[in-house]
Protein backbone atom coordinates (compact mmCIF):
# COMPACT_ATOMS: atom_id res chain seq x y z
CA UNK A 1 -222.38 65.48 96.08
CA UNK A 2 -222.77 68.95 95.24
CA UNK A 3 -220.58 71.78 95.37
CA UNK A 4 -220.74 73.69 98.84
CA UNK A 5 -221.42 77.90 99.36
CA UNK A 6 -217.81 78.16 100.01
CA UNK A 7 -216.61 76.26 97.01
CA UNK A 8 -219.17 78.24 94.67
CA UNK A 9 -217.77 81.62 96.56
CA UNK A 10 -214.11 80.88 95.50
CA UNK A 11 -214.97 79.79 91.60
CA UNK A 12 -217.13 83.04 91.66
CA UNK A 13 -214.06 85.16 92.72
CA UNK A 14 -211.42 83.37 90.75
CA UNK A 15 -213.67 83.55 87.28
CA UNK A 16 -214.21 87.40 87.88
CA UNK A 17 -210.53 87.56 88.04
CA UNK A 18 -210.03 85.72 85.07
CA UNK A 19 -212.86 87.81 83.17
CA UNK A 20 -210.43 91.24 84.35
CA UNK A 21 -207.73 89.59 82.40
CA UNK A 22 -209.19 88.50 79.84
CA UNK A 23 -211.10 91.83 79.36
CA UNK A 24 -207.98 93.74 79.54
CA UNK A 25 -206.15 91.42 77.08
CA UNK A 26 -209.30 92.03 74.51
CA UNK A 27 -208.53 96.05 74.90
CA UNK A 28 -205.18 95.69 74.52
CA UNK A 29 -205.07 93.57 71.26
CA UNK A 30 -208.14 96.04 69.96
CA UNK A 31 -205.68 99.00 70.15
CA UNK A 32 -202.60 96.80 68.63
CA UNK A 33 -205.50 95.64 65.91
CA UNK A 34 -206.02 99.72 65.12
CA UNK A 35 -202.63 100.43 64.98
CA UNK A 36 -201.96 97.05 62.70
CA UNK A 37 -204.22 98.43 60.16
CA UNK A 38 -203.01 101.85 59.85
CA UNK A 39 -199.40 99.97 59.32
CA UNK A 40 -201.20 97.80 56.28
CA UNK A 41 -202.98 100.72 54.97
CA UNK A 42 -199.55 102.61 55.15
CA UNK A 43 -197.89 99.68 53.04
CA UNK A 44 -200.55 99.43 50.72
CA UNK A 45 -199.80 102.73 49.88
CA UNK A 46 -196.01 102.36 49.17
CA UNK A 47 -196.50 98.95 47.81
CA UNK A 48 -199.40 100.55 44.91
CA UNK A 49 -196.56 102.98 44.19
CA UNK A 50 -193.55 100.82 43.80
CA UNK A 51 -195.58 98.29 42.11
CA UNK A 52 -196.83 101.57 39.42
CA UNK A 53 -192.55 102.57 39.63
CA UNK A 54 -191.25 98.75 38.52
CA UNK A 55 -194.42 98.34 36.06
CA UNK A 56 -193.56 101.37 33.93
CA UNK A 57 -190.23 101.34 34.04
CA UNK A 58 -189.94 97.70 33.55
CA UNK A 59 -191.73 97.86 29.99
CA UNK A 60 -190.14 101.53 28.70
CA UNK A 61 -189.01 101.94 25.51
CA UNK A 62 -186.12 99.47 24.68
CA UNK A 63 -185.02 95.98 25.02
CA UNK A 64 -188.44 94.07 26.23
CA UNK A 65 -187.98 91.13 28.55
CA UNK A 66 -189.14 87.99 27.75
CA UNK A 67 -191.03 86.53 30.97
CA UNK A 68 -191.00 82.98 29.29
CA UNK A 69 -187.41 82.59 28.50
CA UNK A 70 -185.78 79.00 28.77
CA UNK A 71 -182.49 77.03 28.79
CA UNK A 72 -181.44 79.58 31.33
CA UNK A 73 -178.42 78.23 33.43
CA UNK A 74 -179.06 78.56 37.00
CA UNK A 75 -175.75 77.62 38.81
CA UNK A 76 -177.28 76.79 42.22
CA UNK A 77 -173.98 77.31 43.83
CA UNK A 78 -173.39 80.55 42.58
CA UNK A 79 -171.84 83.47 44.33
CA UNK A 80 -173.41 86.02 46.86
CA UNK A 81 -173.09 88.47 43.80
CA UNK A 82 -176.05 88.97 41.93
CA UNK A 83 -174.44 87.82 38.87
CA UNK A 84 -177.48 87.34 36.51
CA UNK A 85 -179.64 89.68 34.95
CA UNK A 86 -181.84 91.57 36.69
CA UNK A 87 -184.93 90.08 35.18
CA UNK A 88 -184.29 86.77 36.60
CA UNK A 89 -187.03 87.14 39.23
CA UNK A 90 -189.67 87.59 36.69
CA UNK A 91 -188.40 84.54 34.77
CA UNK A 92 -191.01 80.89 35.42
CA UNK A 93 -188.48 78.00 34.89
CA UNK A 94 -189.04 74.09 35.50
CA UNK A 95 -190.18 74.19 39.36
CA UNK A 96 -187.66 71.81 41.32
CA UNK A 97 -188.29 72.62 44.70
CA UNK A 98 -190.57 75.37 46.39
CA UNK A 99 -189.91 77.31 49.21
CA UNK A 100 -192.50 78.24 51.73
CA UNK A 101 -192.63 81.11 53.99
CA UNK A 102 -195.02 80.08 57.07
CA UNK A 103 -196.19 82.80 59.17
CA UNK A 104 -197.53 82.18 62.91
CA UNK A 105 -197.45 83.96 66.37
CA UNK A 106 -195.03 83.83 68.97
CA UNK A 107 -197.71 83.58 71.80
CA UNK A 108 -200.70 81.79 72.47
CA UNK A 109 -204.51 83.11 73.09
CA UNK A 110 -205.25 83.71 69.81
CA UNK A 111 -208.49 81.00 69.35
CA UNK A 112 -207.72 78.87 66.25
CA UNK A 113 -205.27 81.13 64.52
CA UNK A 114 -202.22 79.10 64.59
CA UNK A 115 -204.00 75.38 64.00
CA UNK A 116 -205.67 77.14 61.05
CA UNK A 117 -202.11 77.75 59.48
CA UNK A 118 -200.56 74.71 60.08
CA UNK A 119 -203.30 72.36 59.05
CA UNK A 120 -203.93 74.06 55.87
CA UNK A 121 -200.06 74.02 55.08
CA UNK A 122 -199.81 70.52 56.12
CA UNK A 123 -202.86 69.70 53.86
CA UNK A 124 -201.01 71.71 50.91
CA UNK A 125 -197.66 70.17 51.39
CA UNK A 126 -199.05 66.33 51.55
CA UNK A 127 -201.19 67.25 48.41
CA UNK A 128 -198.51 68.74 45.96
CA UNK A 129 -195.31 66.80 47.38
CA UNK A 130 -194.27 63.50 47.15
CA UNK A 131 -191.63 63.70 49.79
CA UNK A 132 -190.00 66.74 51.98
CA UNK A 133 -186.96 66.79 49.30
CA UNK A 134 -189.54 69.14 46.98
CA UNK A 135 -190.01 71.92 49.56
CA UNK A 136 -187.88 74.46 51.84
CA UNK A 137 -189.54 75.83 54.87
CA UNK A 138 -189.09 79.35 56.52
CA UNK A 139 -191.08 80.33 59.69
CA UNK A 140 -191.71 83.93 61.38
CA UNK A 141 -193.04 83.10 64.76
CA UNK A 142 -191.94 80.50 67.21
CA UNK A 143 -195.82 78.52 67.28
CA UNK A 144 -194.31 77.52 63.65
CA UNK A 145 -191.22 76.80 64.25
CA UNK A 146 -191.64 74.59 67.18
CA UNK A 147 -194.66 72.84 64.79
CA UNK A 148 -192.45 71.71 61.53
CA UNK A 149 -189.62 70.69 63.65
CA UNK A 150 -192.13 68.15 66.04
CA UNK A 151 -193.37 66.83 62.43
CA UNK A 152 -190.20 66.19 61.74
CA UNK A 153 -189.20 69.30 58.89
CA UNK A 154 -186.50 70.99 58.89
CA UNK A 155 -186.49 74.68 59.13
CA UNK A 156 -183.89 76.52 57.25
CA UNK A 157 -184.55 80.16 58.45
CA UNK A 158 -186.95 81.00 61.24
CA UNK A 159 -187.02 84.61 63.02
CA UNK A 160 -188.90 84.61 66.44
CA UNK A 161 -190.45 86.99 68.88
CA UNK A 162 -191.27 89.71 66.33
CA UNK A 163 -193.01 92.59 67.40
CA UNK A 164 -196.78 93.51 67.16
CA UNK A 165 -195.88 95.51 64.13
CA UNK A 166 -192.75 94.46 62.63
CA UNK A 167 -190.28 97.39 61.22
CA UNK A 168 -188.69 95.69 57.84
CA UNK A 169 -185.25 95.70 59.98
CA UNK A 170 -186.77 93.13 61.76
CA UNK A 171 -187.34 90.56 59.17
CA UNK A 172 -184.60 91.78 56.80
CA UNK A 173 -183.33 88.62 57.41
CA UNK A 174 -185.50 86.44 56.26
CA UNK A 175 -186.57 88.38 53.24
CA UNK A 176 -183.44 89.06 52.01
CA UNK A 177 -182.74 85.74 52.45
CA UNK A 178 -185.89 84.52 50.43
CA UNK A 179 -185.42 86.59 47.58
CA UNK A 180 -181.91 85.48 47.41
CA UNK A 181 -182.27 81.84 47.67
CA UNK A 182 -184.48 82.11 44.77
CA UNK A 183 -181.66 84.09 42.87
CA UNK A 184 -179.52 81.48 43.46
CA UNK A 185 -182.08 78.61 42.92
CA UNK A 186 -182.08 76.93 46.17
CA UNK A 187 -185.93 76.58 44.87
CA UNK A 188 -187.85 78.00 42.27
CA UNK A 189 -190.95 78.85 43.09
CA UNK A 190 -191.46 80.96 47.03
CA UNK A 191 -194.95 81.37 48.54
CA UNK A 192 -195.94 82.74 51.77
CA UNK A 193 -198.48 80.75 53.50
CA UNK A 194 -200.34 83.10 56.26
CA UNK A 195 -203.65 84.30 57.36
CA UNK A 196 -204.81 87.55 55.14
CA UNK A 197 -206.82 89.76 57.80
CA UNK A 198 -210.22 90.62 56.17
CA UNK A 199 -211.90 92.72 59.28
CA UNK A 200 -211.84 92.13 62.96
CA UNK A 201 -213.90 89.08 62.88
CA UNK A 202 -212.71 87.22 59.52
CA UNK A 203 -209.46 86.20 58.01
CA UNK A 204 -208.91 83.68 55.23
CA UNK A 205 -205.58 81.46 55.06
CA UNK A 206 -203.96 82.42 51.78
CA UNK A 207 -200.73 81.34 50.18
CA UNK A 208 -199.60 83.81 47.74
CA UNK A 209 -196.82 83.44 45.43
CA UNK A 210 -193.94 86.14 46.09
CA UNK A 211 -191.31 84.35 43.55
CA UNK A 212 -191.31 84.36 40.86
CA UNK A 213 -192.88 87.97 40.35
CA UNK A 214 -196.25 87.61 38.04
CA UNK A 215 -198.22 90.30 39.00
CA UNK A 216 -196.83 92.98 36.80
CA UNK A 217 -199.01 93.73 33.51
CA UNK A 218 -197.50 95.57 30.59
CA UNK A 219 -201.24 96.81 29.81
CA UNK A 220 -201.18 99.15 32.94
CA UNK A 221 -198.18 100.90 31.49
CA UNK A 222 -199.35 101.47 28.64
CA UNK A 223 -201.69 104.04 30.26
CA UNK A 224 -198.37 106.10 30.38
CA UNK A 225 -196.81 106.88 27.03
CA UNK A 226 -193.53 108.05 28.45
CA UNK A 227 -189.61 108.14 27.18
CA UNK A 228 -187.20 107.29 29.80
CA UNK A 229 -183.92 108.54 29.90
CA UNK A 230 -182.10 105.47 32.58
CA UNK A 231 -179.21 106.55 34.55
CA UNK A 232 -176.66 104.69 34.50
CA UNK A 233 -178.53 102.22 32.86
CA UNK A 234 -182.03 100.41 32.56
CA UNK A 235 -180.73 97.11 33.93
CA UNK A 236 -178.69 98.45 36.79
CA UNK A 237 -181.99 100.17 38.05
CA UNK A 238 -183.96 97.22 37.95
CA UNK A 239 -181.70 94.97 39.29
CA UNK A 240 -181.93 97.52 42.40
CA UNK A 241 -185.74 97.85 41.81
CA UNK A 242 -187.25 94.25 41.48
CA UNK A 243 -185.75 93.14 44.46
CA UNK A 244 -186.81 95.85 46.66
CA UNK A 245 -190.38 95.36 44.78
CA UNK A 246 -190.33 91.73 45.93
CA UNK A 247 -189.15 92.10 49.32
CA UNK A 248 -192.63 94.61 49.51
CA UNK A 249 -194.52 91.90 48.82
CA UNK A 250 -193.15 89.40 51.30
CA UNK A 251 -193.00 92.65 54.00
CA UNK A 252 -196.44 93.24 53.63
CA UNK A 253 -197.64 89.28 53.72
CA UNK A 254 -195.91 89.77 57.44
CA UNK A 255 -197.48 92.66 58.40
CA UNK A 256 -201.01 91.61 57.09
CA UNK A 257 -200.96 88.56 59.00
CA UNK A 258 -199.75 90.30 62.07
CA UNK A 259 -202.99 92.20 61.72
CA UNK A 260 -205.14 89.00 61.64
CA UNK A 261 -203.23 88.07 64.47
CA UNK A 262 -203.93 90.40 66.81
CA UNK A 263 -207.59 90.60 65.57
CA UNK A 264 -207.72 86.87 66.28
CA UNK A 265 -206.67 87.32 69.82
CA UNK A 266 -209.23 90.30 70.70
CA UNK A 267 -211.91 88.01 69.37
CA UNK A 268 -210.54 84.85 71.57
CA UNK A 269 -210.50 87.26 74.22
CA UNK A 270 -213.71 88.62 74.24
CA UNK A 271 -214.91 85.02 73.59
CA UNK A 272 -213.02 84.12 76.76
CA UNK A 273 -214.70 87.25 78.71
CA UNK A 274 -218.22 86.39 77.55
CA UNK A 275 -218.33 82.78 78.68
CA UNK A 276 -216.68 83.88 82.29
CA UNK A 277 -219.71 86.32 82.75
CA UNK A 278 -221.25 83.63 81.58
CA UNK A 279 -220.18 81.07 83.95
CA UNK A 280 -220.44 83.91 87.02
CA UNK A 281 -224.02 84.16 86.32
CA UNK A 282 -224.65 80.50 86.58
CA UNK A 283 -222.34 80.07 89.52
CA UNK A 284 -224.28 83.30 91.11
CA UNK A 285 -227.66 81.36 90.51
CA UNK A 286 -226.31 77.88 91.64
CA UNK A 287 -225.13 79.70 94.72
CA UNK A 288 -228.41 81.87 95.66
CA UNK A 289 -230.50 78.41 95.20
CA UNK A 290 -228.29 76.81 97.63
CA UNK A 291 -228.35 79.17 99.95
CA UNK A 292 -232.23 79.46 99.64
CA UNK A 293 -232.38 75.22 100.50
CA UNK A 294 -230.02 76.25 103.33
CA UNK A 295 -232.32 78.45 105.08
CA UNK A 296 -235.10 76.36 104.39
CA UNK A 297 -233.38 73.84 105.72
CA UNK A 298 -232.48 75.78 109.06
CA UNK A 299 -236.42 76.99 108.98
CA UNK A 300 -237.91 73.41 108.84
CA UNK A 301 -235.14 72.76 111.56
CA UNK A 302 -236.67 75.48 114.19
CA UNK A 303 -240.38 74.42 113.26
CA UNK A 304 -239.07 71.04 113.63
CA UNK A 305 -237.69 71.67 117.20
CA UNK A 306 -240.54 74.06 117.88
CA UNK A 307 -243.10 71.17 117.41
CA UNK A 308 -240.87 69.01 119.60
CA UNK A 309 -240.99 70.89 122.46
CA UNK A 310 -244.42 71.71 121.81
CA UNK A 311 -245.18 67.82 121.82
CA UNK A 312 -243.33 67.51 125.28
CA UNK A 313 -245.02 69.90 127.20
């Protein structure tokens, strides 16, 4: 049995109220998507210029470092004191254990944007570990958190409920803490595992690896043939510099994906309001065809009676 006028009348009403939220929700995560972007653009910005800083200064005139050195002793249960030299971060040594830096959303709404992340990671993990042992997980955003421990992984950092666009204050923690883990070879390798924002309709899953640093070339300084004079000296600086260079990186992995986050969740949104205007204009048909059988019905009805009285006179 079909549904009746009434019935049709109340799913009309409630899916036009549904369509007002979900519109709204789309406008609002459009203007947290604009302002998103400007924060990415801003950090690309710093990030090209700290990057140009540590890249020049790093490969000066004077002692060169050697990016490949071995038989380094790591003592993993060193001291909160950054006690090695300050070009640990750049150095690739025999990879132990990796830590991962998985990046969701606190909320829900956002279409496929959290599944994304967690199946690819999932796929990753199963593919380059043998066992749970080999890896270290971090989470920003409670979707991930709440994920690795149902699986059944243990989370040793996780920061929840950051905001739209997070100031570095807010995930100090967890960067610091990265950055210093690493120093004190908890793992050896760190990647953050997130979803890059492209443009307001695409974003590709990307894990990028913050630890240890590789992106810095020694041809780009050569562009600059300058003497510097390093106060108090060149390994103090850097020790102060590298850090802060990757603690940029893994800063602006956050921010990027909080950008592809929000764009995810204007597009679910305005998916969302499409198929209710949708489903309004079927219900709106459905209903107008009923209520056309209805007063046919009621017509037939009088002719009906009509001809019966008719008949008895």
């Amino acid at each position: 049995m079909g549904a009746s006028l009434n019935d049709i009348k109340k799913r009309i009403v409630s899916t036009k109220k549904t369509s007002q939220i979900t519109s709204a929700m789309q406008m609002v995560s459009a203007s947290k998507l604009v302002k998103s972007e400007l924060a990415v653009r801003r950090y690309q910005d710093y990030a090209e210029k700290i990057r140009e800083v540590v890249t020049h200064l790093l490969y000066a005139h004077g002692p060169k470092v050697d990016t490949e050195q071995e038989d380094q002793d790591y003592d993993r249960e060193d001291s909160d004191e950054l006690a090695i030299d300050y070009h640990d971060l750049l150095i690739e040594r025999p990879v132990l254990k990796t830590g991962y830096l998985v990046i969701s959303s606190d909320q829900g709404l956002a279409g496929s944007y959290n599944s994304s992340i967690f199946q690819a990671t999932m796929e990753m993990l199963e593919t380059d570990h043998d066992s749970p042992d080999e890896y270290v997980i971090m989470t920003i955003g409670s979707a991930a958190s709440r994920f690795f421990k149902k699986q059944g992984i243990d989370v040793v950092v996780e920061i929840n409920d950051v905001s739209d666009i997070p100031s570095f204050e807010e995930v100090r923690k967890i960067v610091l803490g990265a950055v210093k883990m690493f120093r004190k070879g908890v793992f050896d390798e760190f990647y953050v595992c997130y979803n890059h924002h492209r443009n307001a309709l695409l974003s590709n899953y990307r894990v990028e690896k913050m630890l240890p640093i590789i992106d810095l070339d020694e041809g780009e300084a050569k562009q600059y043939e300058l003497d510097y004079i390093f106060e108090p000296s060149k390994e103090i600086i850097m020790d102060t510099l590298l850090p802060q260079y990757a603690e940029s990186l893994i800063y602006g992995a956050i921010i990027d994906a909080k950008a592809a986050e929000q764009a995810s969740r204007m597009t679910a949104m305005r998916s969302a309001t499409d198929n209710a205007k949708e489903l309004i204009s079927d219900l709106t048909q459905e209903m107008n065809q009923k209520r056309q059988a209805q007063i046919t019905q009621e017509i037939s009805e009088i002719v009906g009676g009509a001809s019966a009285l008719e008949n008895m006179n």
